[in-house]
Structures are given as C-alpha cells and as structure tokens.
N, C-alpha and C. Protein backbone atom coordinates (compact mmCIF):
# COMPACT_ATOMS: atom_id res chain seq x y z
N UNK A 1 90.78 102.10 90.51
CA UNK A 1 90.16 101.15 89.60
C UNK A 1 90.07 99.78 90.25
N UNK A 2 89.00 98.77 90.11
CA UNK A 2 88.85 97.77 90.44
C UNK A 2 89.61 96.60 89.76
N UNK A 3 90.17 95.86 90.10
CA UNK A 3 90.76 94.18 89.71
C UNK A 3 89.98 93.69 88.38
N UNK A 4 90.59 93.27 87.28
CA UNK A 4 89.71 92.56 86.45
C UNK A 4 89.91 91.18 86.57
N UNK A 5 88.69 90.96 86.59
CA UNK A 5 89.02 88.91 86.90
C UNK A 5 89.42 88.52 85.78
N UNK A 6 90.13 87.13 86.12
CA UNK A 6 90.36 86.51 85.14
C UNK A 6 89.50 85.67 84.18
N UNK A 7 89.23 86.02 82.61
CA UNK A 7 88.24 85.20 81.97
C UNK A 7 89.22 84.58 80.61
N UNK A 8 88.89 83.52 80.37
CA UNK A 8 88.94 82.81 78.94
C UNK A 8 88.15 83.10 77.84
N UNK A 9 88.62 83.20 76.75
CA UNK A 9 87.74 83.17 75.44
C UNK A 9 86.97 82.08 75.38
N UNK A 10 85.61 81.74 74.82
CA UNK A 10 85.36 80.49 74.80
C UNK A 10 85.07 81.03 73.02
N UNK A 11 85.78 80.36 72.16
CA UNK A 11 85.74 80.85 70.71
C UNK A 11 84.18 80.20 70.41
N UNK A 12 83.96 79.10 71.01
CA UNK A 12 82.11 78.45 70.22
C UNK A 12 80.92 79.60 70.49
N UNK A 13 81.14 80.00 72.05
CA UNK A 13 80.43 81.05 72.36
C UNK A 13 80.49 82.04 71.88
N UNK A 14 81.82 82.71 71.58
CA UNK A 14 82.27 84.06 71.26
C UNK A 14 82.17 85.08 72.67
N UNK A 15 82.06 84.23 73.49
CA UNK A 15 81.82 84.81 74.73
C UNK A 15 83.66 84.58 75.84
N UNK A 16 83.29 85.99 76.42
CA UNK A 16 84.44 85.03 78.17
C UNK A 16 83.85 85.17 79.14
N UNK A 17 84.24 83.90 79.60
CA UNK A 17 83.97 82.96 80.50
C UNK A 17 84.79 83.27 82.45
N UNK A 18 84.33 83.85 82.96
CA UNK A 18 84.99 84.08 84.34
C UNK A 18 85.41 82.24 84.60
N UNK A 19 86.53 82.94 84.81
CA UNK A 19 87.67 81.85 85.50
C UNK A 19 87.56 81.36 87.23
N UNK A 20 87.02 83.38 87.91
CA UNK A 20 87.27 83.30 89.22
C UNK A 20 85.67 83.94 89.42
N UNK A 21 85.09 83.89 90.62
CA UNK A 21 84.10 85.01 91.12
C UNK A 21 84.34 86.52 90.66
N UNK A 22 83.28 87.19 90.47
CA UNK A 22 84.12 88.98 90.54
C UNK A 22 82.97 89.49 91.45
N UNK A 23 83.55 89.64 92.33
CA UNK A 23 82.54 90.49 93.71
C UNK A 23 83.51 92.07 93.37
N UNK A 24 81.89 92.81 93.15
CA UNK A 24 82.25 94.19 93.15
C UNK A 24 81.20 94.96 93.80
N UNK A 25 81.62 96.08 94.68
CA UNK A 25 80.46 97.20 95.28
C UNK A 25 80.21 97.96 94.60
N UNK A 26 79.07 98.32 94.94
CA UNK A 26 78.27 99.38 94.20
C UNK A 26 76.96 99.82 94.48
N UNK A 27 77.08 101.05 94.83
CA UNK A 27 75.73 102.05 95.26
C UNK A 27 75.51 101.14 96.32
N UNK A 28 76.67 100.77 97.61
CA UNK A 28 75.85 100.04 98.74
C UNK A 28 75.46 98.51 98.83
N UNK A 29 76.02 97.87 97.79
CA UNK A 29 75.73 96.23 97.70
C UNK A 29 76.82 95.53 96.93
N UNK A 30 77.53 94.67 97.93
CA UNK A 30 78.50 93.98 96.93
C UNK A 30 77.45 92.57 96.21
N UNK A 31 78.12 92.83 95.27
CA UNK A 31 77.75 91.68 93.98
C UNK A 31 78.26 90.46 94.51
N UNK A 32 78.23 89.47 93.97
CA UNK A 32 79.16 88.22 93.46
C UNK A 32 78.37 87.73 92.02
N UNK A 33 79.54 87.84 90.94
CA UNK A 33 79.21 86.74 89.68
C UNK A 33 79.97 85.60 90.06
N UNK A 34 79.51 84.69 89.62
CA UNK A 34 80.21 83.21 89.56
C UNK A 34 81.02 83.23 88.51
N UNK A 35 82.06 82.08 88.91
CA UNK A 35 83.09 81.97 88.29
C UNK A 35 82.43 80.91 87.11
N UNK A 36 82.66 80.71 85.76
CA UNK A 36 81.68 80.08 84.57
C UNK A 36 80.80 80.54 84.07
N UNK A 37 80.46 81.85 84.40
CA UNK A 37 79.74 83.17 83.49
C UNK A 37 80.34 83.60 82.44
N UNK A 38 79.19 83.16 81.01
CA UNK A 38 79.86 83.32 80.22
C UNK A 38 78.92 85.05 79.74
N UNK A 39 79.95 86.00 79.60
CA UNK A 39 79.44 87.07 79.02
C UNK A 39 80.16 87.86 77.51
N UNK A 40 79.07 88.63 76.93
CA UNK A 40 79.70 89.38 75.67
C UNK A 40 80.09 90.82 76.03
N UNK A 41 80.08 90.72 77.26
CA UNK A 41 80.37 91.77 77.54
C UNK A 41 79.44 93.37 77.73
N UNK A 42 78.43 93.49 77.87
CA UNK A 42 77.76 94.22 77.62
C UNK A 42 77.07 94.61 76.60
N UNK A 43 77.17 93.85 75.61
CA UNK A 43 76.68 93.48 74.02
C UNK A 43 76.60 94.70 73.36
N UNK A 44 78.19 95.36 73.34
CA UNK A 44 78.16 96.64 72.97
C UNK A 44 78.22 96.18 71.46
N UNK A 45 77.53 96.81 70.67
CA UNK A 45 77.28 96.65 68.82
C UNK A 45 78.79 97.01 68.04
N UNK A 46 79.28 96.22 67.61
CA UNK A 46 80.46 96.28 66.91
C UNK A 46 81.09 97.58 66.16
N UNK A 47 79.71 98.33 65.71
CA UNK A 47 79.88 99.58 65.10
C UNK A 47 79.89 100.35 66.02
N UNK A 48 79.59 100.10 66.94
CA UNK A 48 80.20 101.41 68.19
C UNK A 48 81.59 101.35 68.75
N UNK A 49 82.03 100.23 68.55
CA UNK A 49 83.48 100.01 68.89
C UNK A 49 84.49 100.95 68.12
N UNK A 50 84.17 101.77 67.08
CA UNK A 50 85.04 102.47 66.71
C UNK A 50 84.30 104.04 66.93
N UNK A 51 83.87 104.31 67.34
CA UNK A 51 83.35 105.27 68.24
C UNK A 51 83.83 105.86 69.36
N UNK A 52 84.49 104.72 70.43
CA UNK A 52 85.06 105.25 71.54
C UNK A 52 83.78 103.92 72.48
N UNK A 53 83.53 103.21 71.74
CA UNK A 53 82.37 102.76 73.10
C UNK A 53 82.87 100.48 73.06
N UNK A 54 83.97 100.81 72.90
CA UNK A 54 84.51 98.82 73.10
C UNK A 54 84.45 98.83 74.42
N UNK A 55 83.74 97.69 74.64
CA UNK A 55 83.59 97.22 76.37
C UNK A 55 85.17 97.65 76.73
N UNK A 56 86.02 97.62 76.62
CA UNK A 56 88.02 97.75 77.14
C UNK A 56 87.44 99.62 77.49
N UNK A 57 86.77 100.23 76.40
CA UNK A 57 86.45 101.81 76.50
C UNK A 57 85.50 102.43 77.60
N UNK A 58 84.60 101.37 78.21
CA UNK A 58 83.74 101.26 79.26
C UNK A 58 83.69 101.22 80.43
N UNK A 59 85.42 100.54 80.58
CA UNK A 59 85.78 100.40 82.26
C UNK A 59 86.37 98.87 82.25
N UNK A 60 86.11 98.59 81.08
CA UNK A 60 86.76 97.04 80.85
C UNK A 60 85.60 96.33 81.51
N UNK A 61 85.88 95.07 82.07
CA UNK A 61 84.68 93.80 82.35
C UNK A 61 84.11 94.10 83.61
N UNK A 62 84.35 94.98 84.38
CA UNK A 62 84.43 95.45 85.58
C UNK A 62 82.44 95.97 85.60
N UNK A 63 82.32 97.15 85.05
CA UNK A 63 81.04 97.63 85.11
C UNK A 63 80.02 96.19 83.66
N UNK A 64 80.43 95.50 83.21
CA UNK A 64 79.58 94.96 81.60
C UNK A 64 79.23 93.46 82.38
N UNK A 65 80.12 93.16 82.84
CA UNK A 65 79.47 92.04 84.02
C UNK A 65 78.27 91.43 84.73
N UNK A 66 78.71 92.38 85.90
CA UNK A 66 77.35 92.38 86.43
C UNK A 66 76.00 92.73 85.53
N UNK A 67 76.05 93.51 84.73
CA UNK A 67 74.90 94.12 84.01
C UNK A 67 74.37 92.99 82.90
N UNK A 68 75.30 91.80 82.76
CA UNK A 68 75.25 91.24 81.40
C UNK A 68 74.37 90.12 82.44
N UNK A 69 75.05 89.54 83.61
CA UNK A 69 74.37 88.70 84.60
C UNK A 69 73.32 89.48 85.44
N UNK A 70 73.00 90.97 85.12
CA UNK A 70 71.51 91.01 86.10
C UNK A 70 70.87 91.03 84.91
N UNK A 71 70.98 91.68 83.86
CA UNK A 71 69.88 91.21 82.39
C UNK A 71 69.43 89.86 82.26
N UNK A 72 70.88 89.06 81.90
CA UNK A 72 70.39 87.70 82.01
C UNK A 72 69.48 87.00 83.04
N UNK A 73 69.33 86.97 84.07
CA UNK A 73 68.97 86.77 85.29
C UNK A 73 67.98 87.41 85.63
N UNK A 74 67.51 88.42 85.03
CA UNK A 74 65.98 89.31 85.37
C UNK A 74 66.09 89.83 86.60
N UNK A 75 67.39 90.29 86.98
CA UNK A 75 67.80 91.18 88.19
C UNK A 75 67.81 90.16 89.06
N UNK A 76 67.98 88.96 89.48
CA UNK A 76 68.29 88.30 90.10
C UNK A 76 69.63 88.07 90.92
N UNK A 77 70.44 88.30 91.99
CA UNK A 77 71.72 88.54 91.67
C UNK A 77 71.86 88.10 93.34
N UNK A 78 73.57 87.59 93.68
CA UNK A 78 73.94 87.40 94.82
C UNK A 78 74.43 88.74 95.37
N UNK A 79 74.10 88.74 96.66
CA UNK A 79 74.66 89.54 97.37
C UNK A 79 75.67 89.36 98.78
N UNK A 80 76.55 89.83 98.95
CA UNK A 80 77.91 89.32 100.17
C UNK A 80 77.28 90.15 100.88
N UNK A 81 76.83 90.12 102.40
CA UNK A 81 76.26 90.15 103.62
C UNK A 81 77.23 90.30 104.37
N UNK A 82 77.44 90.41 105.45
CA UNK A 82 78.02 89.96 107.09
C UNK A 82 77.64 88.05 107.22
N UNK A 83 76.54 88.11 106.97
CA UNK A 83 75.60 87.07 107.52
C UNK A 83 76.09 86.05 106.35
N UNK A 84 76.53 86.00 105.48
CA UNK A 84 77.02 85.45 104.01
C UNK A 84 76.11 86.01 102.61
N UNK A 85 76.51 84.57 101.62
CA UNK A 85 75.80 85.39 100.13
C UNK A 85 74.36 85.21 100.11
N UNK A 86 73.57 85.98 99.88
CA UNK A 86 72.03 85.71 99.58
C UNK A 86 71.21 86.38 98.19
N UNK A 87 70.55 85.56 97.96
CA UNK A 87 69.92 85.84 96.87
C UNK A 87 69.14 87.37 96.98
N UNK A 88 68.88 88.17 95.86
CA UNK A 88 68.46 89.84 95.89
C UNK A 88 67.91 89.81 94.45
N UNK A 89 66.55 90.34 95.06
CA UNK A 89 66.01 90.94 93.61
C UNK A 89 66.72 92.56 92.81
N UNK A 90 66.88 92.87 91.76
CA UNK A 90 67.08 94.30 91.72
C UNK A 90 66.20 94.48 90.49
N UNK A 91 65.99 95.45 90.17
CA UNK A 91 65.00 96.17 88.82
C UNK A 91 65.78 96.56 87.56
N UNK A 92 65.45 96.80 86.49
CA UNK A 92 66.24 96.69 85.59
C UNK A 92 67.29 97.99 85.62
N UNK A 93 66.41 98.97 86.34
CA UNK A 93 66.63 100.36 86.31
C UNK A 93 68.20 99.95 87.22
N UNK A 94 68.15 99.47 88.87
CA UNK A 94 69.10 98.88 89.50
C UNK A 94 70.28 98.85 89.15
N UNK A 95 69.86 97.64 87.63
CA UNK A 95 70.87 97.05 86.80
C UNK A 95 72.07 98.26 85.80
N UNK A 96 71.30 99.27 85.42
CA UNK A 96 71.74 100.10 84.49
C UNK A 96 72.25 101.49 85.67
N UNK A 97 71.85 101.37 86.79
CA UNK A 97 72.82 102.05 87.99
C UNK A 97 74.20 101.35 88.61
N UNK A 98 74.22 100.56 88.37
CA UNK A 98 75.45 99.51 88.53
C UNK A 98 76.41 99.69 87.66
N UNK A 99 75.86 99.56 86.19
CA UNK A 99 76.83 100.12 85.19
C UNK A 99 77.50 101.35 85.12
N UNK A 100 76.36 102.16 85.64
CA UNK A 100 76.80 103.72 85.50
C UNK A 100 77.39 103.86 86.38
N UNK A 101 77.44 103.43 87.75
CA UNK A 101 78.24 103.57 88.76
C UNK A 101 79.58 102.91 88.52
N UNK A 102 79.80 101.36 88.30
CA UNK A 102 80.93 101.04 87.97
C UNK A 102 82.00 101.25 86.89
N UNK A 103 80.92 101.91 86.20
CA UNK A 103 81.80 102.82 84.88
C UNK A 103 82.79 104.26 85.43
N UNK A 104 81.82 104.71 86.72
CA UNK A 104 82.77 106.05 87.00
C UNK A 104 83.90 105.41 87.93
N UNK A 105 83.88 103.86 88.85
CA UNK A 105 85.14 103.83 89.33
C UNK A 105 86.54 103.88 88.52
N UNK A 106 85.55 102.98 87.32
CA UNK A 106 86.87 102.96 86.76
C UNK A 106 87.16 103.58 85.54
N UNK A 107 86.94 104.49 86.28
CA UNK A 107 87.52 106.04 85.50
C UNK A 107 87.06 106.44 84.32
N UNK A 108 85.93 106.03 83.74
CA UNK A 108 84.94 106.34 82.41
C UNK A 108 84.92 107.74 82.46
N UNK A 109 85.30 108.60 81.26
CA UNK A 109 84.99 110.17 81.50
C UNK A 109 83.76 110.11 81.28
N UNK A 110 82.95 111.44 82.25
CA UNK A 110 81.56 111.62 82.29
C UNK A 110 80.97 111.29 81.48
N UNK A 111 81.61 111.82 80.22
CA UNK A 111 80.48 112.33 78.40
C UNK A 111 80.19 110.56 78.03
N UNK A 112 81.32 110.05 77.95
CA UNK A 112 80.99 108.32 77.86
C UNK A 112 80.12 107.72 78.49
N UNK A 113 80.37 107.80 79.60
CA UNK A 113 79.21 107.17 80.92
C UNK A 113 77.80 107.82 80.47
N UNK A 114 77.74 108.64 80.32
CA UNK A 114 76.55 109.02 80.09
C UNK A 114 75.60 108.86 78.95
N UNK A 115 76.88 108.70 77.60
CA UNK A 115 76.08 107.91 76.73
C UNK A 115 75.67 106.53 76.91
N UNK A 116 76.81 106.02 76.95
CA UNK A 116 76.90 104.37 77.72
C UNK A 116 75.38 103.90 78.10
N UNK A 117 75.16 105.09 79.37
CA UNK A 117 74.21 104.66 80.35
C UNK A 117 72.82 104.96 79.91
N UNK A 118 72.81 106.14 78.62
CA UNK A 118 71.37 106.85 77.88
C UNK A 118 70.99 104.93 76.72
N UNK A 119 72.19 104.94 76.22
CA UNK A 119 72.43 103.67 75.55
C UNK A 119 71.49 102.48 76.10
N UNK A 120 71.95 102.09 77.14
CA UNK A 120 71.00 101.06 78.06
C UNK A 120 70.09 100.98 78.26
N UNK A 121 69.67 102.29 79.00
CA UNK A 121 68.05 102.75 79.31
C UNK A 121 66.98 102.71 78.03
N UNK A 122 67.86 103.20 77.02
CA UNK A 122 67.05 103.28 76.13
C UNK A 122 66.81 101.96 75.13
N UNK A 123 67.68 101.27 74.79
CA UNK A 123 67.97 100.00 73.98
C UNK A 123 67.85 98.38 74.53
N UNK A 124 67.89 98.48 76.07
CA UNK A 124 68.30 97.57 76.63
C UNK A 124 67.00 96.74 77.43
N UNK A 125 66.16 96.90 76.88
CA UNK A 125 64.56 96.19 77.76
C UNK A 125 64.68 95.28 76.61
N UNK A 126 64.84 95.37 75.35
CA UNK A 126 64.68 94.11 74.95
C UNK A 126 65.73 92.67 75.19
N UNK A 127 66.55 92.96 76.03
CA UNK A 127 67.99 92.19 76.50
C UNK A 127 67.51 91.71 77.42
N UNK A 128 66.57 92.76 78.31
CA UNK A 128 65.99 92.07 80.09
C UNK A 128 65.00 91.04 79.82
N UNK A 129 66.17 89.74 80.37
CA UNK A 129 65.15 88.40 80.48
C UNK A 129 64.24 88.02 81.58
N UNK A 130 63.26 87.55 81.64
CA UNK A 130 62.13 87.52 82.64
C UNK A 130 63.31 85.95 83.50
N UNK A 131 63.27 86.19 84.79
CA UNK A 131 63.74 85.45 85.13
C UNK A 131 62.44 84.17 85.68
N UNK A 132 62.78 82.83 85.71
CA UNK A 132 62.08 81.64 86.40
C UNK A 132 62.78 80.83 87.31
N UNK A 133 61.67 80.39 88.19
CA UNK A 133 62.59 79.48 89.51
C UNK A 133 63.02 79.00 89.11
N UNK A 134 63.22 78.05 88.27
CA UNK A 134 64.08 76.66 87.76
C UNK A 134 65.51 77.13 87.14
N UNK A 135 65.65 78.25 86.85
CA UNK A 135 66.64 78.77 86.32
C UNK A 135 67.88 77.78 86.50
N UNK A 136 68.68 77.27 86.28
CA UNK A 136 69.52 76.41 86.61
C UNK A 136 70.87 77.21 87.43
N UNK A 137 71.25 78.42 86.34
CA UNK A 137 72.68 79.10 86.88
C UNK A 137 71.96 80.04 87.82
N UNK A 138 71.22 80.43 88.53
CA UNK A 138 70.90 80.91 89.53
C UNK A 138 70.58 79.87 90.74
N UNK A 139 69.11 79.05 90.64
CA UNK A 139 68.90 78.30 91.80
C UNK A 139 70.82 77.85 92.16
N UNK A 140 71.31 77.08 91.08
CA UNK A 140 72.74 76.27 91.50
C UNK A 140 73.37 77.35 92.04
N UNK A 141 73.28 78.69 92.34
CA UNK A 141 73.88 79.34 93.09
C UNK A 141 73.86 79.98 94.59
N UNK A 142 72.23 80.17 94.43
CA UNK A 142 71.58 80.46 95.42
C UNK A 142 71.03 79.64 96.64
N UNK A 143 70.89 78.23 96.17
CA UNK A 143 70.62 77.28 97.07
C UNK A 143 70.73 77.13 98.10
C-alpha cells in the first residue's frame, strides 16, 4: 500500500487540504499533487458511503486524489521525469485509469474497483472541467 499524505480538514470548504505533495505511480507515470489541494475526495455521494463505497473504502486518498486534481484540471497534471517535473496532458479516460489502478495497489477487492471505476466512467463527465491557460493552480505550478 502506498503512504497517505498528510491533509487538514478545512471545515469552510468541507474539503482536505494536502499539507505535503503526494507523488504517486501509476500505469508508468509518476504524478505530483501539490501540497494546498483542496479535495472531497472523489465526490463519492454520501448515500454510497453506507454501501461499502466511503473514499477510507476506496483505497483511502491515495487513488481519489489525483482523480479529483485531473477532473479539476481537465487532465492537466505534473509529471516527475529524470529530467524534473513537467507539465502532461491526460484524457479523462487516463484519469479514471489512475483510479482504477491506484485502487488495486491499495488493496481495493476487485468487485469494488470495478464498481468504483463503472461509477466514474459512467457519472463522472459532468465533474470533467475544461481546463484554461490562466488557470492559476496549474500555470503557478507548472511555470
């Protein structure tokens, strides 16, 4: 299983807030989120939480992360190189392979992951934001 970074509640948001970076691999590309990402976590619907499907039931912040910052971001995302971090387009599809992948490190049984991941594909285009240059929490990252 992968490290969970450290995040704060921010109670105004209802969101947490990464404390530290969370660079994680997957399918061949390490990530980096910035540390001041505020996420809900994969905006799993409250009534699924007693189902078996609470982001903690998912793999914890580990796989809901990245997916919450490539939605937000319109697949926009850093990538750790040899050469250092550089900016990477990915597709939404990308985005919802990331999840599904980081859901099986950390140990999601199949039948979950797979709803999880039918869940996304199917519900989750209206979440994918069109990203723009001016973006502030991207350019300030990518620069």
């Amino acid at each position: 299983m992968l490290h969970e970074p450290a995040v704060r509640l921010d109670d105004a948001l209802q969101k947490c807030v990464l404390l530290e970076d969370l660079v994680v691999t997957t399918r061949g590309y390490t990530l980096v989120i910035p540390a001041g990402f505020a996420t809900d976590l994969a905006s799993t619907p409250r009534a699924s939480w007693g189902l078996g499907f609470a982001p903690w039931e998912l793999g914890g912040m580990v796989p809901c992360i990245p997916h919450d910052w490539g939605y937000e971001h319109g697949g926009h995302m850093t990538i750790r190189t040899p050469e250092g971090d550089v900016p990477h387009v990915f597709t939404k599809d990308d985005i919802d392979l990331f999840f599904l992948d980081l859901m099986e490190q950390q140990g999601v049984p199949l039948w979950k992951r797979e709803a999880a991941y039918a869940a996304v594909r199917e519900c989750g285009a209206s979440s994918w934001q069109p990203w723009h240059p001016d973006s502030p929490s991207l350019s300030s990252r990518t620069a």
